[in-house]
PDB file of N, CA and C in Angstrom:
ATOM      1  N   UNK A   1       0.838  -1.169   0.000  1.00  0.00           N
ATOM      2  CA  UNK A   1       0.000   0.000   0.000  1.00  0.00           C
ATOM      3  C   UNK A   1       0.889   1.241   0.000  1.00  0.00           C
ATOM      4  N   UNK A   2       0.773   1.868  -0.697  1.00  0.00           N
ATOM      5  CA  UNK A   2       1.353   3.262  -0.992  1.00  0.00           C
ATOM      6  C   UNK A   2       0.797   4.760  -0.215  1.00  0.00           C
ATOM      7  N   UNK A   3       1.525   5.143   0.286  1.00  0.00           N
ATOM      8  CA  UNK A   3       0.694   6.033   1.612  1.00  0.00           C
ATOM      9  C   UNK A   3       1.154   7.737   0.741  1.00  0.00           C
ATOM     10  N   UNK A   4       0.117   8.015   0.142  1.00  0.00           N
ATOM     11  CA  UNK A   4       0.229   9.949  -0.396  1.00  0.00           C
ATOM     12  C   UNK A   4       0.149  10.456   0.751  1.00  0.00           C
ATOM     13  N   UNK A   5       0.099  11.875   0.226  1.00  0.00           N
ATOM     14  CA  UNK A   5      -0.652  13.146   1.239  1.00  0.00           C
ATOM     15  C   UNK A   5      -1.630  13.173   2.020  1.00  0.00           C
ATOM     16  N   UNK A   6      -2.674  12.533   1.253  1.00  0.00           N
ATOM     17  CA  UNK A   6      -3.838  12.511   1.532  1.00  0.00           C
ATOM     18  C   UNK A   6      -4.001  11.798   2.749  1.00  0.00           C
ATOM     19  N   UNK A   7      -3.317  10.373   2.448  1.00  0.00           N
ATOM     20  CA  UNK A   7      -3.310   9.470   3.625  1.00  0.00           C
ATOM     21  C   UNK A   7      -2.694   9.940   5.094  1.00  0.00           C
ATOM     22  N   UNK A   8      -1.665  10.767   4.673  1.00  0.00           N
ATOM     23  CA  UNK A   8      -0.607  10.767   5.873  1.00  0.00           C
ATOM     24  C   UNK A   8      -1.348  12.010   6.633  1.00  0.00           C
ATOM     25  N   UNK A   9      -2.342  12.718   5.581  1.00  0.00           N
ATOM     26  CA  UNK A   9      -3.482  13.610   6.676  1.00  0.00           C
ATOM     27  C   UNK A   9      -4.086  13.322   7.025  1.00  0.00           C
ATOM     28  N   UNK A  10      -4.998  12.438   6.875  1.00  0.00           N
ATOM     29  CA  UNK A  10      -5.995  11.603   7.218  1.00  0.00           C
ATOM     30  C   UNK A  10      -5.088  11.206   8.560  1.00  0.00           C
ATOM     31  N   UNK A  11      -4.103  10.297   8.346  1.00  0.00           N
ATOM     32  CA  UNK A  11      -3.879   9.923   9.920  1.00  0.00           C
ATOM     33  C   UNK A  11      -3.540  10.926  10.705  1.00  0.00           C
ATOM     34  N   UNK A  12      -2.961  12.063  10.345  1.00  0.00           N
ATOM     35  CA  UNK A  12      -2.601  12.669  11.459  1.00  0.00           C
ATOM     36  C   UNK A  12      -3.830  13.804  11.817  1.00  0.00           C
ATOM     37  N   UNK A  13      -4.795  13.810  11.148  1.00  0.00           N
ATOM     38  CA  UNK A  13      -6.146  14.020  11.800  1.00  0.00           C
ATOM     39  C   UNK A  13      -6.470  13.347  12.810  1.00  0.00           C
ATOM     40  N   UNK A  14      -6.996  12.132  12.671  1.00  0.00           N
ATOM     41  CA  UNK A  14      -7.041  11.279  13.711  1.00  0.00           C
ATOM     42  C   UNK A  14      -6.297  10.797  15.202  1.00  0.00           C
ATOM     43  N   UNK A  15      -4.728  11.224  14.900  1.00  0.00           N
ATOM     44  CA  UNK A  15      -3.839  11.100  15.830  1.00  0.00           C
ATOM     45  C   UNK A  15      -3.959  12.547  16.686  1.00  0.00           C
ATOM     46  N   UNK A  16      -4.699  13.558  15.639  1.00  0.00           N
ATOM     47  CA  UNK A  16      -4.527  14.826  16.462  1.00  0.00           C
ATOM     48  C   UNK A  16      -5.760  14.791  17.801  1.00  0.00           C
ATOM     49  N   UNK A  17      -6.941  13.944  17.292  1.00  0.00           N
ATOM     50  CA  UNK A  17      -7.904  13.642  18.106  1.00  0.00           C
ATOM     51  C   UNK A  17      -7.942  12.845  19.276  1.00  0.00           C
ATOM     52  N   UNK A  18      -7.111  11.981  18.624  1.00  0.00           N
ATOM     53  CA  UNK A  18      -6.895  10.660  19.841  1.00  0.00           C
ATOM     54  C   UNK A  18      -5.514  11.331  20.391  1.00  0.00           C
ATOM     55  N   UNK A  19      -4.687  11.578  20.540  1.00  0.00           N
ATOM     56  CA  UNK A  19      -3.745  11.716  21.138  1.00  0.00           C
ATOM     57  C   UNK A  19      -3.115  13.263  21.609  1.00  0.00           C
ATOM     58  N   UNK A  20      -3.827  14.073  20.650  1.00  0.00           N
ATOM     59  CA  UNK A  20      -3.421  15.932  20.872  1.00  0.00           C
ATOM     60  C   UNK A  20      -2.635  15.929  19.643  1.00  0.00           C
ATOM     61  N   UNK A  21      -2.661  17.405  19.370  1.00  0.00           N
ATOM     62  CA  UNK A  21      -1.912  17.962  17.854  1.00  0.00           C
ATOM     63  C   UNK A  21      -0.329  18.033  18.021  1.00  0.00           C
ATOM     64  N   UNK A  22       0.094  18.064  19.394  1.00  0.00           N
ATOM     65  CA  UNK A  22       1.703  18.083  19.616  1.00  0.00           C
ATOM     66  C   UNK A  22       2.203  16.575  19.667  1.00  0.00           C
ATOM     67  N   UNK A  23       1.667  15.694  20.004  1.00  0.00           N
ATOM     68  CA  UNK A  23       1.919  14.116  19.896  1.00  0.00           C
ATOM     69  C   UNK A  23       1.459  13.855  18.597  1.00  0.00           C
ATOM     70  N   UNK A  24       1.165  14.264  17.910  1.00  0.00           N
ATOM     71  CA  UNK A  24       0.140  13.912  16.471  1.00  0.00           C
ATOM     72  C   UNK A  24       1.685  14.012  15.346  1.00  0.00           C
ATOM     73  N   UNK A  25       2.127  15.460  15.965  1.00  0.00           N
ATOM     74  CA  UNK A  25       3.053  16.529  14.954  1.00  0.00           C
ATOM     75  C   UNK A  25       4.269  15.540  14.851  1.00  0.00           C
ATOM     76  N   UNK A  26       4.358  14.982  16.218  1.00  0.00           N
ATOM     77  CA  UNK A  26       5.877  14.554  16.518  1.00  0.00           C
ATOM     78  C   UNK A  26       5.860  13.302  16.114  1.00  0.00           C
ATOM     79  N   UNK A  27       4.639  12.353  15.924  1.00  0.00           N
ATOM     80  CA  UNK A  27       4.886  11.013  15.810  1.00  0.00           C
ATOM     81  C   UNK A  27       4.759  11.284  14.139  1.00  0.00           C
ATOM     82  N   UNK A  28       3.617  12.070  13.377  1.00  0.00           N
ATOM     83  CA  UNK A  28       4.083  12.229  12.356  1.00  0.00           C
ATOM     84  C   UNK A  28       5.475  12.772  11.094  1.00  0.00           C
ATOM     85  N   UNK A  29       6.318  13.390  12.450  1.00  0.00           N
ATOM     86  CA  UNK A  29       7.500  13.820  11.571  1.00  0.00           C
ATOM     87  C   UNK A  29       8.449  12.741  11.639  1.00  0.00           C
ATOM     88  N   UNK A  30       8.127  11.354  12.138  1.00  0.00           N
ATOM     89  CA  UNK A  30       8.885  10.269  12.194  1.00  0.00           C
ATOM     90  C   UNK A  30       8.368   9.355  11.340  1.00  0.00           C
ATOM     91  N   UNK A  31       7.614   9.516  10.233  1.00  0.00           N
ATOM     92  CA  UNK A  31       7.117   8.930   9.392  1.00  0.00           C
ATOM     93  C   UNK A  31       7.886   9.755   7.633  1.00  0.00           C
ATOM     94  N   UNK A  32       8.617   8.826   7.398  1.00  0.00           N
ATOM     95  CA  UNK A  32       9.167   9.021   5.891  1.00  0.00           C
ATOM     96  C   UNK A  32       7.693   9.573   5.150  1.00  0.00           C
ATOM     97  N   UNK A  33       8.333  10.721   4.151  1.00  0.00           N
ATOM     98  CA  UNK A  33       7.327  11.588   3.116  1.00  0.00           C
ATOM     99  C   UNK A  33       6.398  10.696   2.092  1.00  0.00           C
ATOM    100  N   UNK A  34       7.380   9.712   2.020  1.00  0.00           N
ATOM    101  CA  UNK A  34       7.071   8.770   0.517  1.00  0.00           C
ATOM    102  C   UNK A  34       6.751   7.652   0.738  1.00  0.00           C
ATOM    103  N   UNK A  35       6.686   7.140   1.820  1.00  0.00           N
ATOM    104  CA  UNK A  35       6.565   5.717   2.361  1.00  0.00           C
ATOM    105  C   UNK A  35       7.772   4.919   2.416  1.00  0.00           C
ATOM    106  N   UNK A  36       7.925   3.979   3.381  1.00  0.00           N
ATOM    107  CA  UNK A  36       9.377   3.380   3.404  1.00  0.00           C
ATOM    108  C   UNK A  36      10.007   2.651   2.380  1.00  0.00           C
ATOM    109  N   UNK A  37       9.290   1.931   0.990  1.00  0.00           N
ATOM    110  CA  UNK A  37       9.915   1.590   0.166  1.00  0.00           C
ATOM    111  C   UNK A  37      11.150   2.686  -0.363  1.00  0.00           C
ATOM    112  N   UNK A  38      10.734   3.714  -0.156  1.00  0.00           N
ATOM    113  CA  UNK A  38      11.871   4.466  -0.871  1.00  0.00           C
ATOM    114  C   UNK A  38      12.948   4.904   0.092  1.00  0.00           C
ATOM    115  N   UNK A  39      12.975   4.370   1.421  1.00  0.00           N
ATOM    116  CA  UNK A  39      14.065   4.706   2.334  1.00  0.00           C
ATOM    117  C   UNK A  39      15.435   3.752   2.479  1.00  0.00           C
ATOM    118  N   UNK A  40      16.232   4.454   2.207  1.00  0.00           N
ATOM    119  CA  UNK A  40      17.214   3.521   2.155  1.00  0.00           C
ATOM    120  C   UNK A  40      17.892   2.640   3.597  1.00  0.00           C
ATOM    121  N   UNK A  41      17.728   1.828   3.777  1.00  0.00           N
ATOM    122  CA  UNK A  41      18.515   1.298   4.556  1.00  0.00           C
ATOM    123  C   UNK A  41      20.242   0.921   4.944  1.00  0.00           C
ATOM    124  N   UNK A  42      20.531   0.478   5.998  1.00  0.00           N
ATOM    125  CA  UNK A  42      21.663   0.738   6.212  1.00  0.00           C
ATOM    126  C   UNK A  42      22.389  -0.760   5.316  1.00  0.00           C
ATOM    127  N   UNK A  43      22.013  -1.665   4.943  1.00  0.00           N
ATOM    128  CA  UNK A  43      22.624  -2.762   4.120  1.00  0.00           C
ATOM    129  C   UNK A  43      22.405  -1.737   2.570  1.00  0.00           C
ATOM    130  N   UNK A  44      21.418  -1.282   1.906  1.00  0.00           N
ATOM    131  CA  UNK A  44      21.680  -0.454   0.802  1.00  0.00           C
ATOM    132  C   UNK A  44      22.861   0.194   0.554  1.00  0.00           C
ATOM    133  N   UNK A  45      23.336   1.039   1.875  1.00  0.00           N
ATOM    134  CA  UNK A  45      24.191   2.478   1.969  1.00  0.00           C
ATOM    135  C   UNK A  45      25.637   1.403   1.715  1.00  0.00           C
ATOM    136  N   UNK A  46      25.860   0.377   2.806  1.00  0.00           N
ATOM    137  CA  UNK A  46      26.673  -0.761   2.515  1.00  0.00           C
ATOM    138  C   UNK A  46      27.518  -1.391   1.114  1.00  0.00           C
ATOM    139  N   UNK A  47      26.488  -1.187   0.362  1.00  0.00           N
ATOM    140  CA  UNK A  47      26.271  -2.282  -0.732  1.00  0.00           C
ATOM    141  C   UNK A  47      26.408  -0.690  -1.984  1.00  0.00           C
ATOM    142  N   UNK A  48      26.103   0.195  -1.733  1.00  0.00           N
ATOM    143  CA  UNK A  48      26.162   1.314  -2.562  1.00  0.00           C
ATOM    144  C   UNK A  48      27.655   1.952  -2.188  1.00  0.00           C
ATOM    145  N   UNK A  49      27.863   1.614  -0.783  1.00  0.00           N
ATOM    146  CA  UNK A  49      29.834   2.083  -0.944  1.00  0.00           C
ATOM    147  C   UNK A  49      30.550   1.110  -1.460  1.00  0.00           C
ATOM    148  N   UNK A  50      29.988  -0.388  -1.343  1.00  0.00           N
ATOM    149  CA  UNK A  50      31.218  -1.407  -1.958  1.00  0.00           C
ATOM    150  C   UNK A  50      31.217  -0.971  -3.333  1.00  0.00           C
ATOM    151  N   UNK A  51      30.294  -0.680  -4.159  1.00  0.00           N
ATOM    152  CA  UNK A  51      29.978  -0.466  -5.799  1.00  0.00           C
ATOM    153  C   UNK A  51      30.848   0.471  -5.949  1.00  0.00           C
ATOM    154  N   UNK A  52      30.465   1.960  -5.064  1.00  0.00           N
ATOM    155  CA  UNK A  52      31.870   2.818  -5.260  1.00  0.00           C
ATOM    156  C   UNK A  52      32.892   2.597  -5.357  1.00  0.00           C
ATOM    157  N   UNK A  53      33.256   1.910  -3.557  1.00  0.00           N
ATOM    158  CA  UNK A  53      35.110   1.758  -3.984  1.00  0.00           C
ATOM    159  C   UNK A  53      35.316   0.786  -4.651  1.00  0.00           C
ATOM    160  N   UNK A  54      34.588  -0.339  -5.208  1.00  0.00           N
ATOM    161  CA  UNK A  54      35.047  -1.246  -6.712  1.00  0.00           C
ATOM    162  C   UNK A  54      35.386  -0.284  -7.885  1.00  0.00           C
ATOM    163  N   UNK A  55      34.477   0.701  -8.117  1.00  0.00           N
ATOM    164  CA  UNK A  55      34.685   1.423  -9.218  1.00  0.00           C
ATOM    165  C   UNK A  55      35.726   2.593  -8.892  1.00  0.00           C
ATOM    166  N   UNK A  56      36.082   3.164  -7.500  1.00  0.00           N
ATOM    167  CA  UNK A  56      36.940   3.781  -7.727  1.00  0.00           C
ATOM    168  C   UNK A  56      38.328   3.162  -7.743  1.00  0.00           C
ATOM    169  N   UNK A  57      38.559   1.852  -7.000  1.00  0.00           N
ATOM    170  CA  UNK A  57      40.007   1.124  -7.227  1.00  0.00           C
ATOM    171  C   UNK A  57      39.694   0.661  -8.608  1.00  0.00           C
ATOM    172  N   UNK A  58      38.488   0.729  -9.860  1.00  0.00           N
ATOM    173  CA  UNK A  58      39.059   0.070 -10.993  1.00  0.00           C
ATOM    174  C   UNK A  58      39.281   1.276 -11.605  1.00  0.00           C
ATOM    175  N   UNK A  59      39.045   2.777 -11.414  1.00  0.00           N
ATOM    176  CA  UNK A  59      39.611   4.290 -12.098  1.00  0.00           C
ATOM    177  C   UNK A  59      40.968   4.214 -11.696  1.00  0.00           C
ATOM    178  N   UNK A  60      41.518   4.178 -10.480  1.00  0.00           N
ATOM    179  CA  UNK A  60      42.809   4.094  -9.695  1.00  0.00           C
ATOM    180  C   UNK A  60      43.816   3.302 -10.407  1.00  0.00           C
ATOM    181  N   UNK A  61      43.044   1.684 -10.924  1.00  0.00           N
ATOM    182  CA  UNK A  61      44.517   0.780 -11.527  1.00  0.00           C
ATOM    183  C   UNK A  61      44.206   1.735 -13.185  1.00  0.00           C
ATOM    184  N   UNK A  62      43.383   1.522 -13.702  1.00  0.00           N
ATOM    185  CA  UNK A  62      43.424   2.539 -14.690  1.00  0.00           C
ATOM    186  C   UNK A  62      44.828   3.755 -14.791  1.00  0.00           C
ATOM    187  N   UNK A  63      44.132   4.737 -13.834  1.00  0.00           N
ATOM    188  CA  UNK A  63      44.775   5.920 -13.989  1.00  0.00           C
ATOM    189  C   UNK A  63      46.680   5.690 -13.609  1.00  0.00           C
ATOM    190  N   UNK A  64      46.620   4.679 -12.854  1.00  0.00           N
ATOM    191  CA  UNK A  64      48.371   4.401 -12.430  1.00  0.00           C
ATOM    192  C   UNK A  64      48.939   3.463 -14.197  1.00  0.00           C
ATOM    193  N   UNK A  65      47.964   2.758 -14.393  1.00  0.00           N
ATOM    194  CA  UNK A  65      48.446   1.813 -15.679  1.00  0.00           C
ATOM    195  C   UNK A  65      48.948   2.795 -16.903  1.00  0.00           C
ATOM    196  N   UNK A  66      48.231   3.972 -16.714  1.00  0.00           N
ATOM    197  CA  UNK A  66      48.822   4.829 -17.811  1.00  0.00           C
ATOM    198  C   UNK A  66      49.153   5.950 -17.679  1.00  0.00           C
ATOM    199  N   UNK A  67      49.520   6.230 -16.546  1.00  0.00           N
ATOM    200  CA  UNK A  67      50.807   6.834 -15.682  1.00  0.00           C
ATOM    201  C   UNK A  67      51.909   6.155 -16.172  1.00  0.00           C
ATOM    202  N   UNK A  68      52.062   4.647 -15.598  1.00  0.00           N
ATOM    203  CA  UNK A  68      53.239   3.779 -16.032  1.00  0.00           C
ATOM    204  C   UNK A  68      53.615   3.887 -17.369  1.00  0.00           C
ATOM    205  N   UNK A  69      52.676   3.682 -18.205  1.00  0.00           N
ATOM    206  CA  UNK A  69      53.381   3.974 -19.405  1.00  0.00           C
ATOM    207  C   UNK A  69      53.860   5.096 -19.730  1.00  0.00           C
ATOM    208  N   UNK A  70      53.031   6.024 -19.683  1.00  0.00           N
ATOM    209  CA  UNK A  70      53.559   7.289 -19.676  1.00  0.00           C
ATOM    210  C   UNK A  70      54.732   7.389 -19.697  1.00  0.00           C
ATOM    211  N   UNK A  71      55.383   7.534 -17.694  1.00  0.00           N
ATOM    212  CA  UNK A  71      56.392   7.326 -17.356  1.00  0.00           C
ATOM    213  C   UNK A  71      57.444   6.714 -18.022  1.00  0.00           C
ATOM    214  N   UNK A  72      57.749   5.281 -18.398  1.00  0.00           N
ATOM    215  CA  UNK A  72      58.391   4.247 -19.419  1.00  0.00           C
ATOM    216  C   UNK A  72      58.527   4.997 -20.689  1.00  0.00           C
ATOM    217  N   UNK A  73      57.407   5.520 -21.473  1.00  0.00           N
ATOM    218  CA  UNK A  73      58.235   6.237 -22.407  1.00  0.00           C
ATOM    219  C   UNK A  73      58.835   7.645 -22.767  1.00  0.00           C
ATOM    220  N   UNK A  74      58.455   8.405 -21.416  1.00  0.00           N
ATOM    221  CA  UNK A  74      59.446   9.645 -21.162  1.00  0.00           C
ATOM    222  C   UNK A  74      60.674   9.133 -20.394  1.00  0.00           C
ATOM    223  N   UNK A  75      60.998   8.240 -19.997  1.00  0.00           N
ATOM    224  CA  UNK A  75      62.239   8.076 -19.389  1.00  0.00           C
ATOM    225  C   UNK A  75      63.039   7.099 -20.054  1.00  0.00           C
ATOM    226  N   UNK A  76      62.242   6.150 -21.558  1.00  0.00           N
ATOM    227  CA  UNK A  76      62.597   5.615 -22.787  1.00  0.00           C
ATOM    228  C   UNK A  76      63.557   6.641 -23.469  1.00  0.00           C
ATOM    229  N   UNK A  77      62.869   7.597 -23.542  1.00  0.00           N
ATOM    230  CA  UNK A  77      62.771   9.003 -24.960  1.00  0.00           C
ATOM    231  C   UNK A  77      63.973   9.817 -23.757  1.00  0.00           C
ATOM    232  N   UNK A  78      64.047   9.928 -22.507  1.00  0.00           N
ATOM    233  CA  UNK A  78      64.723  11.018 -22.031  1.00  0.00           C
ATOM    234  C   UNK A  78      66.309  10.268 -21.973  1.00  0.00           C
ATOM    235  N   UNK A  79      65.815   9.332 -21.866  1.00  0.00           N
ATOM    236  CA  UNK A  79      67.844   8.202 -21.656  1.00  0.00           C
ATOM    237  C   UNK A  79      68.134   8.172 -23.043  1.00  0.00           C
ATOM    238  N   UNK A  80      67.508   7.741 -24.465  1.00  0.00           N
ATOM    239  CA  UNK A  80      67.910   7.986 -25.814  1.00  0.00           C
ATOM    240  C   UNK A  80      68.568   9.327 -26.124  1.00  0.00           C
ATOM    241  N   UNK A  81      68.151  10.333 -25.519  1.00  0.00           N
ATOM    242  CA  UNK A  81      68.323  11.739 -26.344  1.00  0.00           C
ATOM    243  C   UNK A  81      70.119  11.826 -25.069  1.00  0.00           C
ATOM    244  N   UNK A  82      69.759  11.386 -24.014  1.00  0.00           N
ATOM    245  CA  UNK A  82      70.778  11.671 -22.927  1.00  0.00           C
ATOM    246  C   UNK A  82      72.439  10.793 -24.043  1.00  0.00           C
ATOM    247  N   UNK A  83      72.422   9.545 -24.135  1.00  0.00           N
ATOM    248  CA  UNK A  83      72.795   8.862 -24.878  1.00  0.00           C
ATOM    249  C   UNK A  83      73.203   9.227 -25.863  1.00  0.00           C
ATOM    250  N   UNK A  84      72.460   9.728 -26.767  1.00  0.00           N
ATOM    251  CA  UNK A  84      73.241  10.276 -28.259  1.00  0.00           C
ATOM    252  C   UNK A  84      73.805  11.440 -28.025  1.00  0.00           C
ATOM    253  N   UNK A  85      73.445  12.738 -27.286  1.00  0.00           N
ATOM    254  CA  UNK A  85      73.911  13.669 -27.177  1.00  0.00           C
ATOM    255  C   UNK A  85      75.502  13.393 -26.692  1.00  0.00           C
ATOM    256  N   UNK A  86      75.294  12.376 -25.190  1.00  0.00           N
ATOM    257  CA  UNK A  86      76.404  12.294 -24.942  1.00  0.00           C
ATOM    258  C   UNK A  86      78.099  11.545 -25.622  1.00  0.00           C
ATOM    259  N   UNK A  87      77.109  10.786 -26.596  1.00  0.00           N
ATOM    260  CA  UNK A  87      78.252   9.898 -27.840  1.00  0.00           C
ATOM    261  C   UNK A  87      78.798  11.249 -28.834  1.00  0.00           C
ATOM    262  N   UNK A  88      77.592  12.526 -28.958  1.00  0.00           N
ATOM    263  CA  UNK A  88      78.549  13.113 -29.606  1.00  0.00           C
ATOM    264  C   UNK A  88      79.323  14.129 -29.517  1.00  0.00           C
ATOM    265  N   UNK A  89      78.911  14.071 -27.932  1.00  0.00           N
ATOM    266  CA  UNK A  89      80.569  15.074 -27.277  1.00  0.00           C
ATOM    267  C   UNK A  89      81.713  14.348 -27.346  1.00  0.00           C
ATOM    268  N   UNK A  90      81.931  12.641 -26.573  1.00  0.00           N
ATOM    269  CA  UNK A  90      82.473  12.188 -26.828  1.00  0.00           C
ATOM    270  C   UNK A  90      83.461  12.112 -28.173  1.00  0.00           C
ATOM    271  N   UNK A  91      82.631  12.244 -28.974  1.00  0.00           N
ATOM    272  CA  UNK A  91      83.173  11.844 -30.166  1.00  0.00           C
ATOM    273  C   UNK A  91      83.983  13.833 -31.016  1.00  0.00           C
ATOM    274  N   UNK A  92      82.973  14.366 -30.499  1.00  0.00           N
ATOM    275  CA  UNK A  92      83.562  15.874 -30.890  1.00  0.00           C
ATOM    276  C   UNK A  92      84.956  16.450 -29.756  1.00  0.00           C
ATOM    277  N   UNK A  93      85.064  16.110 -28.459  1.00  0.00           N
ATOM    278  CA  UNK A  93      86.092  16.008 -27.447  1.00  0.00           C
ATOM    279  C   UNK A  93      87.240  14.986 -28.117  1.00  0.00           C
ATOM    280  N   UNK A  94      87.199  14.019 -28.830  1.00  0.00           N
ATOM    281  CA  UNK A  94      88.141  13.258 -29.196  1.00  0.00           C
ATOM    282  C   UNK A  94      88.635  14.040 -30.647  1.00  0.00           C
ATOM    283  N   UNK A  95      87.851  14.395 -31.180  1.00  0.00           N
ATOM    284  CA  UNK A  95      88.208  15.402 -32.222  1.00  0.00           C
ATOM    285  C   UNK A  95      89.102  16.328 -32.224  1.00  0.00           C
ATOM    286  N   UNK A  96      87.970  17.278 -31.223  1.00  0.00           N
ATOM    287  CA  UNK A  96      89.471  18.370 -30.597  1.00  0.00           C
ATOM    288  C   UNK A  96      90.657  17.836 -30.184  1.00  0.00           C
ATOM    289  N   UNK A  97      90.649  16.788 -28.993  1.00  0.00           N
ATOM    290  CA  UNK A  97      91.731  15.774 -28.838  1.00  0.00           C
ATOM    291  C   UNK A  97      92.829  15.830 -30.014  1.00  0.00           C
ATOM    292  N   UNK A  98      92.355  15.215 -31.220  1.00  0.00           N
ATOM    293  CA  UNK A  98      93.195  14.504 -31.949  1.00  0.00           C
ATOM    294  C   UNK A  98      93.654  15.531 -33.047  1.00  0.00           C
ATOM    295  N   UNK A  99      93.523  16.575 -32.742  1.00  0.00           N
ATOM    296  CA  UNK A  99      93.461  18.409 -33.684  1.00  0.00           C
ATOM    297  C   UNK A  99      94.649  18.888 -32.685  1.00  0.00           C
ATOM    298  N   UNK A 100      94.342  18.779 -31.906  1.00  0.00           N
ATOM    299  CA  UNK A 100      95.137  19.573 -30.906  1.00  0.00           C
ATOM    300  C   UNK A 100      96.709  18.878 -30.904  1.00  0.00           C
ATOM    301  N   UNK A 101      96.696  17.852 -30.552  1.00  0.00           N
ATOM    302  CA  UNK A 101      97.745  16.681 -30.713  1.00  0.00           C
ATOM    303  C   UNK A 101      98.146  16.590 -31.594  1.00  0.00           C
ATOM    304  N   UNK A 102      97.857  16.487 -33.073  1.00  0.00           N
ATOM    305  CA  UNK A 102      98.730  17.106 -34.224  1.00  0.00           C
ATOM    306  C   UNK A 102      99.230  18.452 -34.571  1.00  0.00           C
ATOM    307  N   UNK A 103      98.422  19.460 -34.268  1.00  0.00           N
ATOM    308  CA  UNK A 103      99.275  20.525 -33.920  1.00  0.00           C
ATOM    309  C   UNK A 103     100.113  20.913 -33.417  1.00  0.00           C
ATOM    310  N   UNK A 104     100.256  20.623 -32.103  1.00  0.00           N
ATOM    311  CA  UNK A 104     101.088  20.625 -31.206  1.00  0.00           C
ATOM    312  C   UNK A 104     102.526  20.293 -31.591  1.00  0.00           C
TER     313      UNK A 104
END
């Protein structure tokens, strides 16, 4: 049974008669607007945070998984460029080296 407006005045008419309008007021503001199907309970609230943190630890391995890569290929790309640059000082230092040494 589905309890409207209508209903929930109706009783608290009656409660205002049988019991006074200040006991009427108070037992009626302890009565959900919509009827209790739509009140959530505390196994709902439960069961609606496990869903969250499932879905936020599966955004989390997400967001780290391609972080990681990320990471891997800026530090791929940053040791290559480190690498060649440094082969061709090497190689321009042996130059001067070997310029200098025949001059000399």
């Amino acid at each position: 049974m589905t309890v409207d407006e209508r209903a929930r005045h109706e009783l608290y008419e009656q409660l205002a008669r049988v019991l006074g309008t200040e006991a009427a007021t108070t037992l009626i503001e302890h009565l959900p607007p919509a009827g209790w199907s739509d009140v959530a309970t505390k196994r709902d609230l439960d069961e609606l945070e496990r869903r969250v943190d499932l879905r936020f630890d599966a955004l989390e391995q997400r967001m780290l998984a391609a972080f990681r890569g990320e990471l891997v290929a800026a530090v791929t790309t940053q040791t290559r460029t480190m690498i060649f640059t440094m082969a061709g000082t090497v190689v321009s230092l042996a130059a001067v080296a070997l310029a200098a040494t025949r001059a000399g």
